[in-house]
N, C-alpha and C. Protein backbone atom coordinates (compact mmCIF):
# COMPACT_ATOMS: atom_id res chain seq x y z
N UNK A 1 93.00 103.80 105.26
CA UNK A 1 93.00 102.63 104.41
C UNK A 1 91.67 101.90 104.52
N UNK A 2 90.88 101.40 105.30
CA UNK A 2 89.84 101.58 106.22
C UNK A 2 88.41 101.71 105.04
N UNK A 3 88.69 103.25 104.54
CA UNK A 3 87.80 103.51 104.26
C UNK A 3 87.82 103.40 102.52
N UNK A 4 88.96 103.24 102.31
CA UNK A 4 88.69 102.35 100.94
C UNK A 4 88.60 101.57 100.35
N UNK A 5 89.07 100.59 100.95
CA UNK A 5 88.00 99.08 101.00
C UNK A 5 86.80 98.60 101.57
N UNK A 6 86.45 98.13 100.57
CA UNK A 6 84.31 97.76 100.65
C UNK A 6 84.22 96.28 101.30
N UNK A 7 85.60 95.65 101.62
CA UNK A 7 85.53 94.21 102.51
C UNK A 7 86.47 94.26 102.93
N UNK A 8 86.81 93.37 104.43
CA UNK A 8 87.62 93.08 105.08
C UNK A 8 87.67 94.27 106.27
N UNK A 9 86.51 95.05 106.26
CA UNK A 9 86.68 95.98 107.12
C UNK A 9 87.16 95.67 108.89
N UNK A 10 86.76 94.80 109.24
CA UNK A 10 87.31 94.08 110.39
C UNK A 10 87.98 93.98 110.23
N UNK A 11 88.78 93.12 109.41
CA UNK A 11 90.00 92.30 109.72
C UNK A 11 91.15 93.66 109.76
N UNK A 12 90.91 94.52 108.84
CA UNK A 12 91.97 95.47 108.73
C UNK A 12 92.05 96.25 109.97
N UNK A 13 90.90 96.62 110.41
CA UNK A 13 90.54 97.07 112.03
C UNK A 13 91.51 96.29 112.83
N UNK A 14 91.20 94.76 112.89
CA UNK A 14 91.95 94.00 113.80
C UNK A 14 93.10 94.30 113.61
N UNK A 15 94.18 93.66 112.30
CA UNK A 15 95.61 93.91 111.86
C UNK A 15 96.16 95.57 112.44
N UNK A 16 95.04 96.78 112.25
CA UNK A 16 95.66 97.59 112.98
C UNK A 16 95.84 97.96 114.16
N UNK A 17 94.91 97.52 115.02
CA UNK A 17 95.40 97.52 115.90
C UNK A 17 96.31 96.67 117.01
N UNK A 18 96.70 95.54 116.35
CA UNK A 18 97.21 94.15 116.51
C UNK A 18 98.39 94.88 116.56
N UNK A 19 99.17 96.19 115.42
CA UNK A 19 100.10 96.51 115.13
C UNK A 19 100.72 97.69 116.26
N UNK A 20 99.58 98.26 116.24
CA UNK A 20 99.59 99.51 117.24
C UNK A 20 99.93 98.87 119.21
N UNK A 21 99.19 97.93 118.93
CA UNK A 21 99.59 97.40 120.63
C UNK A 21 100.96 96.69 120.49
N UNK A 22 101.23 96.25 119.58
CA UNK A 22 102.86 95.05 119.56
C UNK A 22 103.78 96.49 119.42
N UNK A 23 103.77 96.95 118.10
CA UNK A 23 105.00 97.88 118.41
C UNK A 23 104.26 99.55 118.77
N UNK A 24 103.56 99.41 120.40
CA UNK A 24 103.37 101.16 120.99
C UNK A 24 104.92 101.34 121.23
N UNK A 25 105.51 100.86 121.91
CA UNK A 25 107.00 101.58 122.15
C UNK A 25 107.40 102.38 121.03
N UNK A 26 107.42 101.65 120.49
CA UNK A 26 108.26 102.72 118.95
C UNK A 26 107.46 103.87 117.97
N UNK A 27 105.86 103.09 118.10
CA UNK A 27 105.09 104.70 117.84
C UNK A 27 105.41 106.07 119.14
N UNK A 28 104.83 105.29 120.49
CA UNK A 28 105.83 106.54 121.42
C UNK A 28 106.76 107.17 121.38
N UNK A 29 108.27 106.24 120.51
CA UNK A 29 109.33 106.95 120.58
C UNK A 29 109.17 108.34 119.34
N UNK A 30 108.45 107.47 118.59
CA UNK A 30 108.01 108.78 117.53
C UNK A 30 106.95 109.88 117.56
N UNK A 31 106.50 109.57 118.60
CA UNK A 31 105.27 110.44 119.06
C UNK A 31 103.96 110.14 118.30
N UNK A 32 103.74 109.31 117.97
CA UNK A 32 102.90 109.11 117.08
C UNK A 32 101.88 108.57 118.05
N UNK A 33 102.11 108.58 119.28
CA UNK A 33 101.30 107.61 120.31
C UNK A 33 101.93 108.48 121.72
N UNK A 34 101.11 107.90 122.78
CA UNK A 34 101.13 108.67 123.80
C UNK A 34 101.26 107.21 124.82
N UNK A 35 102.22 107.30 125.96
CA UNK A 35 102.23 106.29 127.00
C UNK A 35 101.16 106.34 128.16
N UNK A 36 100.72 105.60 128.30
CA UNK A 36 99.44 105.43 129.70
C UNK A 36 100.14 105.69 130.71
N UNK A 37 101.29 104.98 130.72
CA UNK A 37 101.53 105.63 132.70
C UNK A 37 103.18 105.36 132.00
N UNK A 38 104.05 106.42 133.27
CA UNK A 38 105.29 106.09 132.47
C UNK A 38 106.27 105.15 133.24
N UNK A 39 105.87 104.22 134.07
CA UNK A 39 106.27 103.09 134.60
C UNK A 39 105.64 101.72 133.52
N UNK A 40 105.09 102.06 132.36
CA UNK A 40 104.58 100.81 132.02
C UNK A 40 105.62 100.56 131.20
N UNK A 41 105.67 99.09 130.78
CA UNK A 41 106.41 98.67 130.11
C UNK A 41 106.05 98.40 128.32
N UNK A 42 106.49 99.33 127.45
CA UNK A 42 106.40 99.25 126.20
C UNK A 42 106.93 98.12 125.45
N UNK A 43 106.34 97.10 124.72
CA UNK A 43 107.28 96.38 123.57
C UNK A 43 107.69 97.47 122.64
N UNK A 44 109.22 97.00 122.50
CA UNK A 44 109.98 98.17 121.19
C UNK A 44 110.02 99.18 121.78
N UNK A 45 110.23 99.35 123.36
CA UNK A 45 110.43 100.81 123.67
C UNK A 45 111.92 100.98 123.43
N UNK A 46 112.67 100.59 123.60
CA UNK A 46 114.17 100.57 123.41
C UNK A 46 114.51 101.17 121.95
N UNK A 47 115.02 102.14 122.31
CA UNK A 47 115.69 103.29 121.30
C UNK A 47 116.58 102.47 120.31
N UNK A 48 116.68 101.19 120.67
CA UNK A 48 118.21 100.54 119.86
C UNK A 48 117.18 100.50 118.63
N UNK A 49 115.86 99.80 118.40
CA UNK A 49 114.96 99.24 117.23
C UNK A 49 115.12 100.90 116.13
N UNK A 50 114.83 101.86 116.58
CA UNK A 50 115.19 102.92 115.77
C UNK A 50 116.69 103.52 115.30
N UNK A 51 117.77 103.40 116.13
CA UNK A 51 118.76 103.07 115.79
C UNK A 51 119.27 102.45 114.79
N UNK A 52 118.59 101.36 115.37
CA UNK A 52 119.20 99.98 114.05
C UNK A 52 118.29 100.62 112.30
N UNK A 53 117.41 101.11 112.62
CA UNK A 53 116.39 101.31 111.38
C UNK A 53 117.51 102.62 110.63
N UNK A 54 117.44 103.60 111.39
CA UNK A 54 118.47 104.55 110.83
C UNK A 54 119.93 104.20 110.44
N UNK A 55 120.37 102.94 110.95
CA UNK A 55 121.66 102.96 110.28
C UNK A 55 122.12 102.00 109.30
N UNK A 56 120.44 101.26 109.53
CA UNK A 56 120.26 100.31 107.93
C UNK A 56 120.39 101.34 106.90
N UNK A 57 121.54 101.39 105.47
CA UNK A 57 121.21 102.42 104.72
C UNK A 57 119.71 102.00 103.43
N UNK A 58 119.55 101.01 104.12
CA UNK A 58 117.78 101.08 102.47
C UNK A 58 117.06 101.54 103.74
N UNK A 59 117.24 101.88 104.98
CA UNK A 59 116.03 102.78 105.59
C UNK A 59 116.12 104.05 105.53
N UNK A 60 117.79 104.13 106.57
CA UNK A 60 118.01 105.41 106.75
C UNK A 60 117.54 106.41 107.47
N UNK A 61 116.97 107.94 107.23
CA UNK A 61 115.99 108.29 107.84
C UNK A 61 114.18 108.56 106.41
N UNK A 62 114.76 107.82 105.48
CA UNK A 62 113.44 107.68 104.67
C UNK A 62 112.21 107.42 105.21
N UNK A 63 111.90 106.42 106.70
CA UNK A 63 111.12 105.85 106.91
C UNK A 63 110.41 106.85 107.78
N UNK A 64 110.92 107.88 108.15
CA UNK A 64 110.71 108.98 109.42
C UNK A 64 109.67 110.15 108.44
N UNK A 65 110.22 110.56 107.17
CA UNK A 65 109.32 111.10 106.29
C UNK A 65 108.57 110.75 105.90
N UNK A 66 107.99 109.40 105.13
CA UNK A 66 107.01 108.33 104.80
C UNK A 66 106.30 108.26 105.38
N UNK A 67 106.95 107.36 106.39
CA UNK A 67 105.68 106.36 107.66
C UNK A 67 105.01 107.30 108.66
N UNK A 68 106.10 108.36 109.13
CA UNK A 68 105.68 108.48 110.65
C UNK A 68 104.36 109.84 110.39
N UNK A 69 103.64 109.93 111.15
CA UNK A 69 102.06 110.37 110.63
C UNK A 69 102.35 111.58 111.44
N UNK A 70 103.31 112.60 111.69
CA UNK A 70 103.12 113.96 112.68
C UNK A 70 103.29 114.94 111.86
N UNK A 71 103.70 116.23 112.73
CA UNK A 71 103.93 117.26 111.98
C UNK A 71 105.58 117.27 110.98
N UNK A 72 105.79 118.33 110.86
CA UNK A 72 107.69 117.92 109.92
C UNK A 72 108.11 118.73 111.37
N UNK A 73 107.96 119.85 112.03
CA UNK A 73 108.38 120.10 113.38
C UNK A 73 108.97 118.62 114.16
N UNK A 74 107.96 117.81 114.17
CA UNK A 74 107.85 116.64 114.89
C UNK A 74 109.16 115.83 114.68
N UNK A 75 108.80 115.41 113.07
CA UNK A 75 109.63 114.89 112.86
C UNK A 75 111.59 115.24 112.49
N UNK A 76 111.55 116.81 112.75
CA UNK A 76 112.99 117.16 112.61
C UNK A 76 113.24 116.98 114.18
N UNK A 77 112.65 117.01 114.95
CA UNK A 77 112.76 116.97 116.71
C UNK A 77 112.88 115.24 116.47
N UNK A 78 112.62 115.03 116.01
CA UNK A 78 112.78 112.85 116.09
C UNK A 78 114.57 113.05 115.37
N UNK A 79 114.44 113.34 114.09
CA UNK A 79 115.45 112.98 113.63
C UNK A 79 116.51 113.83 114.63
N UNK A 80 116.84 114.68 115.12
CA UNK A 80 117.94 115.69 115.99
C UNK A 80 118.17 114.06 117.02
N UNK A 81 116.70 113.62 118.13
CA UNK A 81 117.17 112.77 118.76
C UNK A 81 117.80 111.59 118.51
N UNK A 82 117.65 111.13 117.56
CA UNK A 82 118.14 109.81 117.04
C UNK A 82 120.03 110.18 116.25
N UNK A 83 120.20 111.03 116.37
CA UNK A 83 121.55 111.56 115.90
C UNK A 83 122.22 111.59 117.43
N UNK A 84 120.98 112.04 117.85
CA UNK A 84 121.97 112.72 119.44
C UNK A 84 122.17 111.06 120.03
N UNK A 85 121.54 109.78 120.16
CA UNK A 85 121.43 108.76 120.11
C UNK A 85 122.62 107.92 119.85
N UNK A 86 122.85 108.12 118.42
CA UNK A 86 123.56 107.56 117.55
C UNK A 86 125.22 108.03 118.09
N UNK A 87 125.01 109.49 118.54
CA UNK A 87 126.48 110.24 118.84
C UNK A 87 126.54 109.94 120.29
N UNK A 88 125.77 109.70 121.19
CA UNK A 88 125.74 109.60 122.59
C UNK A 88 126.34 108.37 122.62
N UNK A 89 126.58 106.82 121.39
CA UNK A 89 127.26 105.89 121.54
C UNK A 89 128.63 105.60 121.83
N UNK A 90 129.15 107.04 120.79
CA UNK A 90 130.06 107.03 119.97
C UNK A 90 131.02 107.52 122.00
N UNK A 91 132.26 106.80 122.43
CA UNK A 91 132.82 107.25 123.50
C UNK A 91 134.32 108.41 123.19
N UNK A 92 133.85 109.24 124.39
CA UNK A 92 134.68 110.48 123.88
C UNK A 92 136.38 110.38 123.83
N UNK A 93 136.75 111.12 122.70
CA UNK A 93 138.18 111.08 122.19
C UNK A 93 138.42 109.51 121.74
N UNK A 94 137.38 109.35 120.53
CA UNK A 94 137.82 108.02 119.84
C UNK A 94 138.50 108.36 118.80
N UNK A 95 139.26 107.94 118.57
CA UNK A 95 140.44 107.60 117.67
C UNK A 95 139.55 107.08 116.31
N UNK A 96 139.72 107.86 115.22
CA UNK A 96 138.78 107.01 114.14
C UNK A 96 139.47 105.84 113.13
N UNK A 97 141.08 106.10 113.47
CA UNK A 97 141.72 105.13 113.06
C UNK A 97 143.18 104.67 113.97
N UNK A 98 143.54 103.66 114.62
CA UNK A 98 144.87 104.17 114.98
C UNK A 98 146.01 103.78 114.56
N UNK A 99 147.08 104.48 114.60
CA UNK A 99 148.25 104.49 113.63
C UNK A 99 148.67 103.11 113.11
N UNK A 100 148.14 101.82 113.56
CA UNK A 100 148.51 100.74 112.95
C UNK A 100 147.87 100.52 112.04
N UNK A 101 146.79 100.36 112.01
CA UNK A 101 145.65 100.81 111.19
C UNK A 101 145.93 101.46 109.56
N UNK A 102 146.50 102.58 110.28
CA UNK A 102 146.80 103.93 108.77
C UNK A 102 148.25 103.22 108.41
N UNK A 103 148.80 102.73 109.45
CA UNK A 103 150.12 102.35 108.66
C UNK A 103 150.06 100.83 107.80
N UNK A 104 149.17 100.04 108.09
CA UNK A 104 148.85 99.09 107.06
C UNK A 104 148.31 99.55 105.64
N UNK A 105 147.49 100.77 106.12
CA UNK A 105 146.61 101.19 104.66
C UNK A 105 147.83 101.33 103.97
N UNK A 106 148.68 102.25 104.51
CA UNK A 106 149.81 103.11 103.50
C UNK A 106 150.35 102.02 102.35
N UNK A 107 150.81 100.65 103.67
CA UNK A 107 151.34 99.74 102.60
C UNK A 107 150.46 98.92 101.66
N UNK A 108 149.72 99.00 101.67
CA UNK A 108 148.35 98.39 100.96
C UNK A 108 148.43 99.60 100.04
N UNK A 109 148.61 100.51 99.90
CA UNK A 109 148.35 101.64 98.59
C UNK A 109 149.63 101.43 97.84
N UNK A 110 150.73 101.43 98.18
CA UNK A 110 152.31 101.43 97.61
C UNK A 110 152.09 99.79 97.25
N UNK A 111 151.67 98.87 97.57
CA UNK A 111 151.52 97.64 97.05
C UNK A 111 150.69 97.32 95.68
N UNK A 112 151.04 97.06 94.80
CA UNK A 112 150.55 96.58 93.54
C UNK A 112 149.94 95.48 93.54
N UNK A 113 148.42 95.53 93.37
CA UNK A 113 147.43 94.25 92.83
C UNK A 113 146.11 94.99 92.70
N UNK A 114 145.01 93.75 92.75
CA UNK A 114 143.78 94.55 91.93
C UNK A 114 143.28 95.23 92.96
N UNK A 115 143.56 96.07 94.08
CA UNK A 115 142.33 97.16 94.31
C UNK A 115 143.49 98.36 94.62
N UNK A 116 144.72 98.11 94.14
CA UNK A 116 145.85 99.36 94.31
C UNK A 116 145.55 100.65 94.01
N UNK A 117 144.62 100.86 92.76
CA UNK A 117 144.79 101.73 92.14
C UNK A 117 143.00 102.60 92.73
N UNK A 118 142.80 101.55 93.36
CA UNK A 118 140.97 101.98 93.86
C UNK A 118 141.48 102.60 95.02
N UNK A 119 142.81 102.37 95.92
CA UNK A 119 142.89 102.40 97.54
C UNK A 119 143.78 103.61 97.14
N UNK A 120 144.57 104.11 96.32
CA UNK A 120 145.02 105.25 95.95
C UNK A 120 144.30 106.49 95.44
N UNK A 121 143.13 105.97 94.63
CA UNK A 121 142.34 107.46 95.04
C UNK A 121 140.98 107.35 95.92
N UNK A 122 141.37 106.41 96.29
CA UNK A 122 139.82 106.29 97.53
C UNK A 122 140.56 107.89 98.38
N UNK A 123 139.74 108.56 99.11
CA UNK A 123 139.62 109.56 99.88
C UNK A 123 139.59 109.01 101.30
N UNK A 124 140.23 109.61 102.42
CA UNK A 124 140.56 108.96 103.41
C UNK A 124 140.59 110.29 104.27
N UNK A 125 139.24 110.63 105.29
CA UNK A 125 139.20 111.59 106.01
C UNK A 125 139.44 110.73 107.28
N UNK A 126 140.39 110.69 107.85
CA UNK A 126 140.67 110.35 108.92
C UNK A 126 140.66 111.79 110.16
N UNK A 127 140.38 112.61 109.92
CA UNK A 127 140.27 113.63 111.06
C UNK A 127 139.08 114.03 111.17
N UNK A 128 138.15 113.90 110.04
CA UNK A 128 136.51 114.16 110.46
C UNK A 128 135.84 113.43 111.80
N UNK A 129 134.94 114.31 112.62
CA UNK A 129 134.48 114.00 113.85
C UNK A 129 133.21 112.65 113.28
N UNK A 130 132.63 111.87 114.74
CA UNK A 130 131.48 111.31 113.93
C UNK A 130 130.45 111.94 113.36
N UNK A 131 130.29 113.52 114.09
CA UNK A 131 128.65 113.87 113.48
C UNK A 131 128.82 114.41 112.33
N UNK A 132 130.24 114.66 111.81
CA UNK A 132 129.77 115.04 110.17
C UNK A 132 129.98 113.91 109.70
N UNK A 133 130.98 112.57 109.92
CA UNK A 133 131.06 111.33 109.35
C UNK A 133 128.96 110.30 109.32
N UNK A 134 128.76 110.94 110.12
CA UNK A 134 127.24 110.79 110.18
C UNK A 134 126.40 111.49 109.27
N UNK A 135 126.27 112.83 109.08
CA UNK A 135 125.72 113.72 108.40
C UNK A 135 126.02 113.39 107.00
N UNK A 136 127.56 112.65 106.60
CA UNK A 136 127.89 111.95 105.06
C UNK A 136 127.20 110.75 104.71
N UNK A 137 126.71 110.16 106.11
CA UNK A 137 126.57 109.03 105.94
C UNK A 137 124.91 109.36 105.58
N UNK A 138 124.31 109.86 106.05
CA UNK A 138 122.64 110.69 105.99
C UNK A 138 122.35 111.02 104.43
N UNK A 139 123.55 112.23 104.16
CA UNK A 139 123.44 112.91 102.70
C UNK A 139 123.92 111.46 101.95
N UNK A 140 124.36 111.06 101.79
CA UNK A 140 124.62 109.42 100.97
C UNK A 140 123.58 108.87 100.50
N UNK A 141 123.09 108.46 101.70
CA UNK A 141 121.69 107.59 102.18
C UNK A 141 120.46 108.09 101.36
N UNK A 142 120.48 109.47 101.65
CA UNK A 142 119.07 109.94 100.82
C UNK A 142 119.33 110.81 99.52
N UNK A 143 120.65 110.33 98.87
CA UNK A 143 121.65 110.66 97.79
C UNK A 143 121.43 112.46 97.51
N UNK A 144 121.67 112.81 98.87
CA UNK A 144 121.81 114.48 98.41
C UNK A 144 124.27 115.09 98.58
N UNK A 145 124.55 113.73 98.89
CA UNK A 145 125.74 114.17 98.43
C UNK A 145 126.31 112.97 97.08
C-alpha cells in the first residue's frame, strides 16, 4: 500500500506498524508473524479473539482468505485449528437438545398462531454431532449450502 501513495508515506509506515505490534498475538496465531521468545507475552494472543471472529457470521472464515497474507496450505492448517478450537469447547456427550426442550417444541408446532406453520416445516436435526452442525454453519456463512 506503501508504495502507491506519493504522500503520507510515514504516517502509513507508522499506522503499520502501530498495528503489527498491538495485535502480534493474532498475526502469530495466523502465522503471519513469528514470536521472539515463547515466554513473551502477546496482546491478542488468546485464541478466543479468533474464535469470536469465526463465529461472527459477516466474518466467518472470509477474513482467513482475504486478510491473512500466507500460503492456502497455511491457511487450511489455520482453518482445521480453529474448528479443532471451536470443537475442543464443545464438552463430551452434550445433549443438543434435552427432552424438555423437544417436548415444548412439539407443543409449540400442534399450537396454532403466527409462527405455527414456520415451526412445522422448519427442519429439526436434533441428532447431528457439532462438527457437521459447524461445517452447516461454515457452508451457510460462505453460502455454499
Amino acid at each position: 500500500m506503501k508504495k502507491q501513495v506519493r504522500f503520507l508515506g510515514s504516517m502509513i509506515h507508522s499506522l503499520q506498524c502501530s498495528l503489527k505490534k498491538r495485535f502480534r498475538g493474532i498475526f502469530v496465531n495466523v502465522k503471519m508473524s513469528s514470536a521472539a521468545r515463547a515466554e513473551e507475552e502477546l496482546p491478542f494472543a488468546d485464541p478466543l479473539y479468533i474464535r469470536a471472529a469465526v463465529l461472527d457470521p459477516a466474518f466467518s472464515m472470509m477474513w482467513l482468505q482475504h486478510d491473512v497474507l500466507v500460503t492456502d496450505d497455511i491457511k487450511n492448517d489455520i482453518a482445521d485449528m480453529v474448528k479443532d478450537l471451536i470443537l475442543h469447547e464443545v464438552p463430551p456427550g452434550t445433549t443438543l437438545q434435552s427432552p424438555e426442550y423437544q417436548e415444548v417444541e412439539r407443543q409449540q408446532e400442534q399450537s396454532s398462531g403466527l409462527f405455527s406453520e414456520y415451526r412445522k416445516r422448519r427442519k429439526q436435526d436434533t441428532t447431528s454431532s457439532p462438527e457437521t452442525q459447524l461445517n452447516n454453519y461454515f457452508g451457510l456463512c460462505c453460502g455454499q449450502a
